[in-house]
C-alpha atoms as a PDB file:
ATOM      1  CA  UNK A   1      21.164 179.712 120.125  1.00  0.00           C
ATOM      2  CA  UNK A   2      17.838 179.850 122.170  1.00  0.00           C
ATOM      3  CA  UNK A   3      19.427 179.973 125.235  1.00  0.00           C
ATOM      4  CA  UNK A   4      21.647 182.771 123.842  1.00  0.00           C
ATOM      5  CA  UNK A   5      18.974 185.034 123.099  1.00  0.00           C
ATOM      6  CA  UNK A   6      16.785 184.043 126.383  1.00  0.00           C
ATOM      7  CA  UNK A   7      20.087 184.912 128.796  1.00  0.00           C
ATOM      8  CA  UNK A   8      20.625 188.015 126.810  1.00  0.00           C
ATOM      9  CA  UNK A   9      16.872 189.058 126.981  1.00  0.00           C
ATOM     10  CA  UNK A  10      17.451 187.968 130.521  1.00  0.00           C
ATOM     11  CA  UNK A  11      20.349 190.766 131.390  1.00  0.00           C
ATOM     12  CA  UNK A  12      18.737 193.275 129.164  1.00  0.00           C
ATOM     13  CA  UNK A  13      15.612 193.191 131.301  1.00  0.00           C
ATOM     14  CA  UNK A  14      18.187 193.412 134.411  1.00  0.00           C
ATOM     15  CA  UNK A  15      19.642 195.742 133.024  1.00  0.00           C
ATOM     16  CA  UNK A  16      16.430 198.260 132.879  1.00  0.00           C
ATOM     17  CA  UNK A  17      15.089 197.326 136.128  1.00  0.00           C
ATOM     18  CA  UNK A  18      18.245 198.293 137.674  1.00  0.00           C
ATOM     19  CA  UNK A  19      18.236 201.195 135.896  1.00  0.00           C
ATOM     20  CA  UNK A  20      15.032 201.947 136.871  1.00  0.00           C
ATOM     21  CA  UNK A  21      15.591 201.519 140.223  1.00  0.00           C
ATOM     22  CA  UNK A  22      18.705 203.726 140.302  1.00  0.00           C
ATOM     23  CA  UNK A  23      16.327 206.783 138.858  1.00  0.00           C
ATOM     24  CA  UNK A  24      13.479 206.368 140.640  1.00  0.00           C
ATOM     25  CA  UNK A  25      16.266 206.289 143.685  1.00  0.00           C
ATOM     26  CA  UNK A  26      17.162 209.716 142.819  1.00  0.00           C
ATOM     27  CA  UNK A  27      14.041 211.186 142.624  1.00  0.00           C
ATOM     28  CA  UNK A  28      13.853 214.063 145.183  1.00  0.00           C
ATOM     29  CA  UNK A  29      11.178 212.527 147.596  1.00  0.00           C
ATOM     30  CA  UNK A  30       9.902 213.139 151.554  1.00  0.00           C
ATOM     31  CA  UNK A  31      10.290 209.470 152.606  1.00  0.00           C
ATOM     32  CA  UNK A  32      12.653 207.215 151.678  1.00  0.00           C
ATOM     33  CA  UNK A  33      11.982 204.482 148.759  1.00  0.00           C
ATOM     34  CA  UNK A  34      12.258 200.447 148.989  1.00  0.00           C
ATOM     35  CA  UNK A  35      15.661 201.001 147.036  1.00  0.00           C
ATOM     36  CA  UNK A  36      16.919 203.130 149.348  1.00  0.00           C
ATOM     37  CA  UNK A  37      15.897 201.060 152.798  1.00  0.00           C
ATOM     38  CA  UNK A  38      17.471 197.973 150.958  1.00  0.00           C
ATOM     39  CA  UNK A  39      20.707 199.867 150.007  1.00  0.00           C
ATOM     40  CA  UNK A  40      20.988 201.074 153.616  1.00  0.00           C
ATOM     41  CA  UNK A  41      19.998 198.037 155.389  1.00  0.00           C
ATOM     42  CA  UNK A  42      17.202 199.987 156.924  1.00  0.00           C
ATOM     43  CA  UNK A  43      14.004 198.653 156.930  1.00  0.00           C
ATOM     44  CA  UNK A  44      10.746 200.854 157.245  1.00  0.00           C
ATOM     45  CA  UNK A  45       8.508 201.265 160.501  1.00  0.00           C
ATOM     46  CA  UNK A  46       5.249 201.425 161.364  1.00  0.00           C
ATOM     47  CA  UNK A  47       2.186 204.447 159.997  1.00  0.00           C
ATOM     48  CA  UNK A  48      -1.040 205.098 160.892  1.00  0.00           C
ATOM     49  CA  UNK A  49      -3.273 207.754 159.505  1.00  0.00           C
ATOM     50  CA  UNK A  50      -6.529 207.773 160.711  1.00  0.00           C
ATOM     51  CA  UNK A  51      -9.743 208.689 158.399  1.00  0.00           C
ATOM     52  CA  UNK A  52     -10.183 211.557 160.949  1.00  0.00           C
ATOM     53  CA  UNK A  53      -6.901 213.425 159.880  1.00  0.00           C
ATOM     54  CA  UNK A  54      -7.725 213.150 156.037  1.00  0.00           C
ATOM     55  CA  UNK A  55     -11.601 213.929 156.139  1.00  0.00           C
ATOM     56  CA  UNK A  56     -11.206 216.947 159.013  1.00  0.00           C
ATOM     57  CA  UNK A  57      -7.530 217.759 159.554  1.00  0.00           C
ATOM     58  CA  UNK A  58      -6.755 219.936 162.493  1.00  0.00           C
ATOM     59  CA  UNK A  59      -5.991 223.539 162.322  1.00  0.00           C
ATOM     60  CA  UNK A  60      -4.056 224.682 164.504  1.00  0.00           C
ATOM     61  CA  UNK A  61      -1.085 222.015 165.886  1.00  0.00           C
ATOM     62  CA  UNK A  62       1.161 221.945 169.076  1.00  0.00           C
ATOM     63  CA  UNK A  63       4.483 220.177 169.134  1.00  0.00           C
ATOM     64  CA  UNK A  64       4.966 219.321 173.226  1.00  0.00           C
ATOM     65  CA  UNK A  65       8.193 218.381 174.349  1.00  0.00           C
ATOM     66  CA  UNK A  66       9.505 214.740 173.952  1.00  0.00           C
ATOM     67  CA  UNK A  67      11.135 212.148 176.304  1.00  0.00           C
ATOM     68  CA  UNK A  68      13.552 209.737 175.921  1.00  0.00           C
ATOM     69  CA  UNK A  69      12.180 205.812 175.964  1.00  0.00           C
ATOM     70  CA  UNK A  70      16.074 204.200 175.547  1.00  0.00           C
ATOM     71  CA  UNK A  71      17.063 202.245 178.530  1.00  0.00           C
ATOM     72  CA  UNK A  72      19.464 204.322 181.015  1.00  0.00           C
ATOM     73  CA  UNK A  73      23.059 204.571 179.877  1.00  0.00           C
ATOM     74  CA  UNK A  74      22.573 203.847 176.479  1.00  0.00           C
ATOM     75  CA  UNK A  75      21.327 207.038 175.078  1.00  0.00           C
ATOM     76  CA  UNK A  76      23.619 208.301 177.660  1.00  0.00           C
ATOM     77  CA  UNK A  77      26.917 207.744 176.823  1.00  0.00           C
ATOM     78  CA  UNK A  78      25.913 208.502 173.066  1.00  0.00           C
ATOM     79  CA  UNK A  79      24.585 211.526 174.493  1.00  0.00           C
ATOM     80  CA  UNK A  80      27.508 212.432 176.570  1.00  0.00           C
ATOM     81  CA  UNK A  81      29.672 211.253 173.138  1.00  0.00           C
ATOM     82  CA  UNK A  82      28.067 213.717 170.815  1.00  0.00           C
ATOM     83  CA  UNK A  83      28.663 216.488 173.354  1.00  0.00           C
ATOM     84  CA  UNK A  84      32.335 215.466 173.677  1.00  0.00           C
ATOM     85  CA  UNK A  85      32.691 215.366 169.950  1.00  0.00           C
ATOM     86  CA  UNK A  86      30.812 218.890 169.548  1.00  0.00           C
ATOM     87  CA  UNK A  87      32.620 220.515 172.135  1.00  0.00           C
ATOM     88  CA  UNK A  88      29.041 221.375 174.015  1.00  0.00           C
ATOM     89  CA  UNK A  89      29.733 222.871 177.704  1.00  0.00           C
ATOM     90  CA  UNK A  90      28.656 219.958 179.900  1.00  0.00           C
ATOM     91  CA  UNK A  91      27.488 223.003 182.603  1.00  0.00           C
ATOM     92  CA  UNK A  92      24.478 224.246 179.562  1.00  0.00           C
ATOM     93  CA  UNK A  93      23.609 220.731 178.249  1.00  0.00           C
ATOM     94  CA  UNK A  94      20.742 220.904 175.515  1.00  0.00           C
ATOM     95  CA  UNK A  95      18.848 217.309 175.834  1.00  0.00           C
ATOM     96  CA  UNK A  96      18.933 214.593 173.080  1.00  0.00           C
ATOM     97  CA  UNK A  97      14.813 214.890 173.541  1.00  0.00           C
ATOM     98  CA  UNK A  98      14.680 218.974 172.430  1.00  0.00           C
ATOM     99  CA  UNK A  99      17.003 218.431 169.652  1.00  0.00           C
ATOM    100  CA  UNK A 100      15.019 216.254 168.412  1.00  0.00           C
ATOM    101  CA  UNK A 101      11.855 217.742 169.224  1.00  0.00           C
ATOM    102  CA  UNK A 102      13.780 220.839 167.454  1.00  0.00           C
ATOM    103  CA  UNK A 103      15.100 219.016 164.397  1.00  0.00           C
ATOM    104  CA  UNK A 104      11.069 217.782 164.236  1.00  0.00           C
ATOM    105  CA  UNK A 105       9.449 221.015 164.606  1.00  0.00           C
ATOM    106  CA  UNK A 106      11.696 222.703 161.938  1.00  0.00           C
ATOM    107  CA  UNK A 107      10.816 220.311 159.244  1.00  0.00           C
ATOM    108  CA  UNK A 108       6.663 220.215 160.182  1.00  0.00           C
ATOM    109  CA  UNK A 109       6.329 224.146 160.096  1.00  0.00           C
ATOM    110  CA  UNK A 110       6.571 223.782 156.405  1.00  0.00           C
ATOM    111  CA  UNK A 111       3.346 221.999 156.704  1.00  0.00           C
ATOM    112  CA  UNK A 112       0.117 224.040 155.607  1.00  0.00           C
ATOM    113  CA  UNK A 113      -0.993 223.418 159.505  1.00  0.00           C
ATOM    114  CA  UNK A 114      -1.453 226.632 162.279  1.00  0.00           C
ATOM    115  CA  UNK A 115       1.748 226.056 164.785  1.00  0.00           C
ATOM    116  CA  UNK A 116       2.048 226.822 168.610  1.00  0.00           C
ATOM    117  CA  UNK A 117       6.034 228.182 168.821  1.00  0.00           C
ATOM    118  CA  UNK A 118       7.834 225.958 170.692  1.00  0.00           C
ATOM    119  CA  UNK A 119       8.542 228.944 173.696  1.00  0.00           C
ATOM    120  CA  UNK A 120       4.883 229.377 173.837  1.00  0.00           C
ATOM    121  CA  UNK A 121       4.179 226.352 174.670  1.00  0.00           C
ATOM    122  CA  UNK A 122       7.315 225.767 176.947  1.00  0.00           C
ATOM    123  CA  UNK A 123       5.971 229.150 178.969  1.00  0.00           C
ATOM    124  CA  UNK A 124       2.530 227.736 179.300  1.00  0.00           C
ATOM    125  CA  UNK A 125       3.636 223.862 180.140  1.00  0.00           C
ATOM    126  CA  UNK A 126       5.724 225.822 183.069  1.00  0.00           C
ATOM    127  CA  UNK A 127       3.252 227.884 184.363  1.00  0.00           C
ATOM    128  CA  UNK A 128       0.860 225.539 185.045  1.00  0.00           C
ATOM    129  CA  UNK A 129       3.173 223.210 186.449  1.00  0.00           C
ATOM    130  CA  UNK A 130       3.172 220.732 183.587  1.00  0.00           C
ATOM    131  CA  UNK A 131       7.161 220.251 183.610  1.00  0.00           C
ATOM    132  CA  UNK A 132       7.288 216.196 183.331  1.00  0.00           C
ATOM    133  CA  UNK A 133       6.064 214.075 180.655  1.00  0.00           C
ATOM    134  CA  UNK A 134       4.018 212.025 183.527  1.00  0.00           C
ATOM    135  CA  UNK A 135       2.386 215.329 184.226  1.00  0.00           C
ATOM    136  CA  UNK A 136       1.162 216.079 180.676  1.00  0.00           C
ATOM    137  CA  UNK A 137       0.433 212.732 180.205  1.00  0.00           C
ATOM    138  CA  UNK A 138      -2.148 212.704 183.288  1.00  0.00           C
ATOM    139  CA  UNK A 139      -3.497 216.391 182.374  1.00  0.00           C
ATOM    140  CA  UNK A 140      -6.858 216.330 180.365  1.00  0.00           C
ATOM    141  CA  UNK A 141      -6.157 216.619 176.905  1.00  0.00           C
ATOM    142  CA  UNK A 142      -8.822 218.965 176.213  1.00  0.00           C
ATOM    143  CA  UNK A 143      -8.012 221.456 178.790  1.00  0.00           C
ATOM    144  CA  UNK A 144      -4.151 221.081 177.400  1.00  0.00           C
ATOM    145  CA  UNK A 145      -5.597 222.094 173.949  1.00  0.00           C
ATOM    146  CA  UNK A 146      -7.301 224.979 175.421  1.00  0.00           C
ATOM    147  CA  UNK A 147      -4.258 226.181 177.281  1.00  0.00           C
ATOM    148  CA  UNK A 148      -2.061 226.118 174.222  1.00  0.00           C
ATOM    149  CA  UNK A 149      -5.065 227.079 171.734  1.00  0.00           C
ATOM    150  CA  UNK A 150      -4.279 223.989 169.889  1.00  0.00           C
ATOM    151  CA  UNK A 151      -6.877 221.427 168.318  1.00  0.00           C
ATOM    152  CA  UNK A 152      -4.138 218.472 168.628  1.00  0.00           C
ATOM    153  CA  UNK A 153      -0.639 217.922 170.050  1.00  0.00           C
ATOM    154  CA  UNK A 154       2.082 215.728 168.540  1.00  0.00           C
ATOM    155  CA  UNK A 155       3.781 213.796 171.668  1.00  0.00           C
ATOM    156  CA  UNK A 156       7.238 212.130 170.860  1.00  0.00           C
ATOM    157  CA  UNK A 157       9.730 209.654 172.300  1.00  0.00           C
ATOM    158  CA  UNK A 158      13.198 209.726 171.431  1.00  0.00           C
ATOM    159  CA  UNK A 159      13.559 205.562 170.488  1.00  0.00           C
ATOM    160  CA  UNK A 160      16.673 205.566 168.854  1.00  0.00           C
ATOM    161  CA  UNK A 161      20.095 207.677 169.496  1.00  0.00           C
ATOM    162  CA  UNK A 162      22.952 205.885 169.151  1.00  0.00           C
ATOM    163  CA  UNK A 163      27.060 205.842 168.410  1.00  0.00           C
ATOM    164  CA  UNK A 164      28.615 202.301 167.205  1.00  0.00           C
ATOM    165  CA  UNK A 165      31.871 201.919 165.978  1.00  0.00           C
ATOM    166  CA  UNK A 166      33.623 198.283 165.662  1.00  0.00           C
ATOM    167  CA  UNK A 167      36.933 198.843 164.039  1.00  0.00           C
ATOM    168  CA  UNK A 168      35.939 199.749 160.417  1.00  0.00           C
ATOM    169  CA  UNK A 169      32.794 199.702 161.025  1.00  0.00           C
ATOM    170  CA  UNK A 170      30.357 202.698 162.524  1.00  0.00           C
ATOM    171  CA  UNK A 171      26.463 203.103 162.724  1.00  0.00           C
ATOM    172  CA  UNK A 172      24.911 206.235 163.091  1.00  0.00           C
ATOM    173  CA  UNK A 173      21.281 205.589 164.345  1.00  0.00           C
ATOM    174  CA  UNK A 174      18.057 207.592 165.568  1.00  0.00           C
ATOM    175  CA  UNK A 175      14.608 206.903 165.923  1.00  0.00           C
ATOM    176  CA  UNK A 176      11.622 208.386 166.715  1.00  0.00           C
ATOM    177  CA  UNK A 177       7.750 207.337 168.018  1.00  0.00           C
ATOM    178  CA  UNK A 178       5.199 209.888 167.451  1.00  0.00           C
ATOM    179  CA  UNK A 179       1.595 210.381 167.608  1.00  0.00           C
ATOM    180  CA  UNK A 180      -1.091 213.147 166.563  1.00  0.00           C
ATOM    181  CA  UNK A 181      -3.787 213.708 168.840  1.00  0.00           C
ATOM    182  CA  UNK A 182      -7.041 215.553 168.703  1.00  0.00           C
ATOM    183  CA  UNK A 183      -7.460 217.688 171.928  1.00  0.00           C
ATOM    184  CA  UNK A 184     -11.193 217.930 171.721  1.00  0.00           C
ATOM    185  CA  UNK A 185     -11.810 213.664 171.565  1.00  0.00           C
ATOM    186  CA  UNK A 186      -8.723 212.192 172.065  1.00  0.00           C
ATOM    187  CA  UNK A 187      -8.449 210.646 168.738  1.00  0.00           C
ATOM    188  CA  UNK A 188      -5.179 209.623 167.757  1.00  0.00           C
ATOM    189  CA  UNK A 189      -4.756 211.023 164.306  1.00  0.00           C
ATOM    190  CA  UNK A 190      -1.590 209.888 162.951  1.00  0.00           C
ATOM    191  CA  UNK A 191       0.721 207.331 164.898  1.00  0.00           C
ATOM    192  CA  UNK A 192       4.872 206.804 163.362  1.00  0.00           C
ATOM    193  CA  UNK A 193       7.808 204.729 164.644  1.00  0.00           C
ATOM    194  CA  UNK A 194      10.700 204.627 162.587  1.00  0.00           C
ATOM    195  CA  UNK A 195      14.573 204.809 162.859  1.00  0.00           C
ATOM    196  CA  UNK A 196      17.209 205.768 160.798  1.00  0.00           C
ATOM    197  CA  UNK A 197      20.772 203.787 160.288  1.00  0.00           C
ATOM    198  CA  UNK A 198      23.490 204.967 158.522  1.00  0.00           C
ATOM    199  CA  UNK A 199      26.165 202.400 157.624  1.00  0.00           C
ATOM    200  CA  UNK A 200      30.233 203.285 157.516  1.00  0.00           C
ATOM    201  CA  UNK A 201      32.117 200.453 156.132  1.00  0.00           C
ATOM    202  CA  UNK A 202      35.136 199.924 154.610  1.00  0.00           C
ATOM    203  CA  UNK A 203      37.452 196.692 153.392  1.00  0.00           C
ATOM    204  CA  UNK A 204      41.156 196.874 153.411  1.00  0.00           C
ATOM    205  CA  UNK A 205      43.615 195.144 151.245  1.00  0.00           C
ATOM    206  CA  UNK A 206      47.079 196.491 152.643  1.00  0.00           C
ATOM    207  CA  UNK A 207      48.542 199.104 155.051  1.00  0.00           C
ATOM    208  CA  UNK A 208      47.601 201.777 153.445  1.00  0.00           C
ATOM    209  CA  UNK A 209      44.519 200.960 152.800  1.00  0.00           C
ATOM    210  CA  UNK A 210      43.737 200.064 156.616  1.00  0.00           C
ATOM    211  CA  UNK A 211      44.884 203.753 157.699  1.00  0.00           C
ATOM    212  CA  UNK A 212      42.691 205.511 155.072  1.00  0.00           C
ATOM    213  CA  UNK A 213      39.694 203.091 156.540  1.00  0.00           C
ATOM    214  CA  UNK A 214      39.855 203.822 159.598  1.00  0.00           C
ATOM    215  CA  UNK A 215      40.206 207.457 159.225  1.00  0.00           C
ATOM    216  CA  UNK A 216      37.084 207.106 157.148  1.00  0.00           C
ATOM    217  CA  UNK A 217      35.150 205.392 159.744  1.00  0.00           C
ATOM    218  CA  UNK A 218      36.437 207.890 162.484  1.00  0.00           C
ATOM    219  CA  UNK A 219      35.462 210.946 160.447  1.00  0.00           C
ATOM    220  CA  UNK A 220      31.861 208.986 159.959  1.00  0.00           C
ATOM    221  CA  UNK A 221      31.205 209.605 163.656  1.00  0.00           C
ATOM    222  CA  UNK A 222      31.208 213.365 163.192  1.00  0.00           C
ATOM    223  CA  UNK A 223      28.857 215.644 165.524  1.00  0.00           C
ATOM    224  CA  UNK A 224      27.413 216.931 162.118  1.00  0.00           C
ATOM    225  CA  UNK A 225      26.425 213.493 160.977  1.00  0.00           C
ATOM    226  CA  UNK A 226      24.796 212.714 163.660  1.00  0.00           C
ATOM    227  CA  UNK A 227      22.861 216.563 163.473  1.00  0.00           C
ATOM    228  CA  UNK A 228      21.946 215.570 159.856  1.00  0.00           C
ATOM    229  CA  UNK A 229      20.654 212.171 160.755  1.00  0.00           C
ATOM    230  CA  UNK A 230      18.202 213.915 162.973  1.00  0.00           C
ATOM    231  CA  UNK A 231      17.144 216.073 160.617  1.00  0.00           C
ATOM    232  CA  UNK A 232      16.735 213.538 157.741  1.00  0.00           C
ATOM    233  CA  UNK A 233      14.121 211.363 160.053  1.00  0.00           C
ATOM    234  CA  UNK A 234      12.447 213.923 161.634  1.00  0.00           C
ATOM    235  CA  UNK A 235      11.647 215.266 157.648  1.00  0.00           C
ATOM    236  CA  UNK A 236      10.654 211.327 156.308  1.00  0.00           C
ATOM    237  CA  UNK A 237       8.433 211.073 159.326  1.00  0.00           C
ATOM    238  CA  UNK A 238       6.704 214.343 158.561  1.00  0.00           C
ATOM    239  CA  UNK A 239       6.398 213.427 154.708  1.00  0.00           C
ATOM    240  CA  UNK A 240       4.159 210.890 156.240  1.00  0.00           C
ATOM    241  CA  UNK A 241       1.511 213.369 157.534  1.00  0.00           C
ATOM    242  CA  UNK A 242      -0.967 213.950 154.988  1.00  0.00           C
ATOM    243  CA  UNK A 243      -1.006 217.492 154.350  1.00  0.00           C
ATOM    244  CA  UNK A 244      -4.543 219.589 154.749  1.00  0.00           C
ATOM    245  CA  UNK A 245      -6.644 220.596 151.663  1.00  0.00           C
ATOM    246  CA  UNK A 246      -6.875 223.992 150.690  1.00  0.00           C
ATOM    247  CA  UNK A 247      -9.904 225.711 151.657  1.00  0.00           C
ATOM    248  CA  UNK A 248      -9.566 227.752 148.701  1.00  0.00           C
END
């Protein structure tokens, strides 16, 4: 009788954490929850906020253009799948690096920050002959900031863009490595690396079954996933940026 009670004690305490877990899963959220990483086999990457960003937050913020750090013809032929898939015209290709950049831009202007637009600071970059990543990369930071009228840039590298599919299996997967830094000394203010995975499986059990499956799996691999993939990292990652106090 005592081991009755203890197992059913046992499964009613289950029972609430699970529940528990399930709400608190559902909660609407910026960043995604331990429940969520577990369900979707996608564990969290690395943060750093600096003291700098909380105490004395910049103003006024410039997103440059990002670069792609995946090894050549990976990113590639995921690249050159996603255009296939989205019907793009191969003669006006848009760059995995300023979709991203895009898809990250679009989610940080709802920040409280001061923004540089994104053709601004394209016009400017081009004008002075700042075209490649090693060029910005080698041009003083300061003087950058005083170009664009910015008190820190965000630079990004595209880490993660990806297309597997193994039968009835398919991966979706994009990642990003950003950093916050203060034009006037350098600081880095806020440093992220994360990636995103989402999972398509599906177990058959007769012919049927199999056809539905792999349709499923096929249909996974849509351009639009892949579009809101992007979209969903690019807002966790900015959920991670403190925002700046009111000055009221």
């Amino acid at each position: 009788m005592i081991i009755f009670i203890s197992l059913r004690k046992f499964f009613q305490a289950l029972a609430l954490v699970t529940l528990a877990g399930f709400l608190w899963s559902c909660t609407p959220v910026r960043t995604k929850n331990i429940v969520d990483r577990v369900y979707e086999l996608d564990p969290q990457g690395k943060i750093f906020v600096s003291r700098a960003l909380l105490e004395n937050p910049p103003k006024t913020v410039a997103v440059l253009p990002f670069r792609s750090q995946t090894g050549e013809g990976r990113v590639e032929g995921s690249e050159g799948l996603y255009n296939f898939l989205s019907r793009k015209d191969p003669r006006q290709p848009e760059s995995v690096e300023e979709r991203m950049r895009r898809a990250f831009f679009g989610q940080f202007a709802q920040l409280e920050f001061d923004h540089v637009k994104i053709s601004r600071i394209d016009r400017t970059l081009q004008r002075e002959g700042l075209n490649t990543w090693e060029k910005m990369e080698t041009f003083p930071l300061q003087s950058l900031g005083e170009l664009l009228g910015a008190d820190a840039v965000i630079v990004g590298q595209v880490t993660h863009f990806d297309y597997y599919y193994a039968f009835l299996y398919s991966q979706l997967t994009v990642g990003l490595s950003l950093e916050m830094r203060d034009t006037k000394t350098g600081e880095v203010l806020w440093r992220v690396y994360d990636a995103r995975r989402d999972h398509t499986v599906r177990i058959v059990y007769d012919p049927i079954a199999l056809a539905v499956g792999l349709f499923q799996v096929g249909f996974s691999m849509r351009p639009i996933n892949m579009m809101r993939a992007m979209d969903e990292i690019c807002r966790e990652l900015v959920g991670t940026i403190p925002p700046p106090l009111s000055s009221e």
